[in-house]
C-alpha atoms as a PDB file:
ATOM      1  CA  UNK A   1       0.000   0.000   0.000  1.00  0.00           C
ATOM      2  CA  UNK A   2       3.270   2.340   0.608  1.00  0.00           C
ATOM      3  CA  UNK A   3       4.336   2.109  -2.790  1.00  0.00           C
ATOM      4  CA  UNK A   4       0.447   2.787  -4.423  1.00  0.00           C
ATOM      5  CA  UNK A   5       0.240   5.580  -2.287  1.00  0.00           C
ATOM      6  CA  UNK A   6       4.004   7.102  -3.354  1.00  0.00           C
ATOM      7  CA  UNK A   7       2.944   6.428  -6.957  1.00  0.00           C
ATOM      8  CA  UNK A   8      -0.240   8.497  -6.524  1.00  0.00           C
ATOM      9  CA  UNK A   9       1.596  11.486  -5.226  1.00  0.00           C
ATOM     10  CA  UNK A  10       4.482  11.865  -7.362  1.00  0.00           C
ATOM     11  CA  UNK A  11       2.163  11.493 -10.120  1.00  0.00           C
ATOM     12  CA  UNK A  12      -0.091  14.401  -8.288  1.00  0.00           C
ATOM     13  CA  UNK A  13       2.567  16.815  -7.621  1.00  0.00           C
ATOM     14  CA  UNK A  14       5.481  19.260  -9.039  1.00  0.00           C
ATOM     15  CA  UNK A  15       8.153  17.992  -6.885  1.00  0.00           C
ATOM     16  CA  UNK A  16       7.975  14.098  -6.543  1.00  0.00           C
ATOM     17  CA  UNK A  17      11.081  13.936  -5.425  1.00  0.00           C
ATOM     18  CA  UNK A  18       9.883  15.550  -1.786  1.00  0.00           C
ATOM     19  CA  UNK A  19       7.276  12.879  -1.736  1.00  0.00           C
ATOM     20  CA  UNK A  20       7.420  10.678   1.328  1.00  0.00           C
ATOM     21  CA  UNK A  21       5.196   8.098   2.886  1.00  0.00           C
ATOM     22  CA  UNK A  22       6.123   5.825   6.185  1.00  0.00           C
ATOM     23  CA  UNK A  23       3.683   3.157   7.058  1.00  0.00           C
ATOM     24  CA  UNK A  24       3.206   2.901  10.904  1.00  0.00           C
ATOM     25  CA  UNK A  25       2.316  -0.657  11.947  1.00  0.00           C
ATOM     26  CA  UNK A  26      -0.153  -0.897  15.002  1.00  0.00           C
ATOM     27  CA  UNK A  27      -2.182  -3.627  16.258  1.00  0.00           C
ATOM     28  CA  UNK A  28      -4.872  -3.657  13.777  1.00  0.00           C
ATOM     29  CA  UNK A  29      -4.475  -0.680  11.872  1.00  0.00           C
ATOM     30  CA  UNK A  30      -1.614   0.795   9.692  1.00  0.00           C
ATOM     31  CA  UNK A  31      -1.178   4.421   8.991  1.00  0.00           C
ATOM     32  CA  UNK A  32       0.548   5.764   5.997  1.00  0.00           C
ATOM     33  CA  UNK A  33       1.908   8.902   6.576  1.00  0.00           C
ATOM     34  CA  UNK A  34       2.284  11.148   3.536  1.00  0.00           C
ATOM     35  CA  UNK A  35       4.233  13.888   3.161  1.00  0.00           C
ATOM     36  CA  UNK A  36       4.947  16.342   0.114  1.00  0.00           C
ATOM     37  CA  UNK A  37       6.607  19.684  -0.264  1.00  0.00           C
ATOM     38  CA  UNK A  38       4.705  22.939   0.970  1.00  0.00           C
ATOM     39  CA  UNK A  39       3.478  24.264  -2.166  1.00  0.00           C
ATOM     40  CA  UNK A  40       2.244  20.848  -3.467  1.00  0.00           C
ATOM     41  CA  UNK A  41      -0.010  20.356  -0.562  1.00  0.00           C
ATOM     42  CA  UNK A  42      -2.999  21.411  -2.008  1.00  0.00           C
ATOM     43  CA  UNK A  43      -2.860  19.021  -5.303  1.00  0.00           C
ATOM     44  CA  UNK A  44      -3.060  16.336  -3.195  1.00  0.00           C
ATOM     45  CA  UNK A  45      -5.649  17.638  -1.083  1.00  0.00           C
ATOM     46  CA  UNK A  46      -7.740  18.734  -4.104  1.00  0.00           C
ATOM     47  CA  UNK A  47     -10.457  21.102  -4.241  1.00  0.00           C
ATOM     48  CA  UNK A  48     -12.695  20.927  -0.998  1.00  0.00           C
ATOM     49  CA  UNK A  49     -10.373  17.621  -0.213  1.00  0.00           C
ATOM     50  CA  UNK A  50     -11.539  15.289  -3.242  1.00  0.00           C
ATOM     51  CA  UNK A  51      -8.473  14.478  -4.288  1.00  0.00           C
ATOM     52  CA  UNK A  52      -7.510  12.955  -0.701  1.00  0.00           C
ATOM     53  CA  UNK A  53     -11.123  11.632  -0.200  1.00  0.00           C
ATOM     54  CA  UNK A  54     -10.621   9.319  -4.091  1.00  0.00           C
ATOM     55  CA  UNK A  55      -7.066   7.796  -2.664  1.00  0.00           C
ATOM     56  CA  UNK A  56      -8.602   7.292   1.000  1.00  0.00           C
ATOM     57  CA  UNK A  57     -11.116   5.529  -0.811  1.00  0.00           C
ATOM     58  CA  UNK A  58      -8.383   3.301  -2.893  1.00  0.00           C
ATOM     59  CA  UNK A  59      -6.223   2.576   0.721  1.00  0.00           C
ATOM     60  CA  UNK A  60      -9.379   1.771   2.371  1.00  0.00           C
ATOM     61  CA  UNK A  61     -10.469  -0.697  -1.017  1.00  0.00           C
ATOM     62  CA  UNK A  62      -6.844  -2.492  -1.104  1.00  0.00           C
ATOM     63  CA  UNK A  63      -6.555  -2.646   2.714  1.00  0.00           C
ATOM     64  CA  UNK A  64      -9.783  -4.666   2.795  1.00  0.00           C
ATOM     65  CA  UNK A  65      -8.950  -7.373   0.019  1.00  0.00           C
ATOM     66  CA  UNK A  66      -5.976  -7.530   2.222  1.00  0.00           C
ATOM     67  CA  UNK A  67      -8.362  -8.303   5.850  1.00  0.00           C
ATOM     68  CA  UNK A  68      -6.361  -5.026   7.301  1.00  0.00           C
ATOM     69  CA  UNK A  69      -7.230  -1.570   7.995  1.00  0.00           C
ATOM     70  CA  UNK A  70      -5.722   1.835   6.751  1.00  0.00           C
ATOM     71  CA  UNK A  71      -5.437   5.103   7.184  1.00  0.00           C
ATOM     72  CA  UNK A  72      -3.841   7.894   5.067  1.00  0.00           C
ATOM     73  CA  UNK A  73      -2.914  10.998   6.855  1.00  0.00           C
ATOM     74  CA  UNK A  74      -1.330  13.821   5.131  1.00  0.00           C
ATOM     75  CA  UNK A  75       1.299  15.737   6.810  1.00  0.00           C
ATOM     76  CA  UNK A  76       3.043  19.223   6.579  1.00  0.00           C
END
């Protein structure tokens, strides 16, 4: 799920080479942690947050073939 969610990004922004994305492990859920340069914040946001709502909506899709939970956070 780390690398789908890198791929989205640098495809999303101006500066994929500031794109970064840890995966925390907990008990049942894992959060991926994504974080891009200042000014490319709001492309992967998107207008009134659809952008981040479509790849929630892919993590949450993969993470459940898988039997596991995600959660994408986006990060200054």
């Amino acid at each position: 799920m780390k690398e789908l969610v890198e791929m989205i990004a640098k495809a999303l922004v101006d500066n994929p080479e500031q794109v970064t994305v840890t995966e925390v492990e907990g008990e049942q859920t894992t959060v991926l942690e994504l974080r891009v340069a200042p000014s490319d914040l709001g492309k992967v946001i998107g207008r009134k947050g659809q952008t981040a709502k479509a790849i929630r909506t892919l993590i949450a899709a993969v993470s459940a073939k898988k039997g596991k939970r995600a959660l994408l956070e986006i990060l200054e």
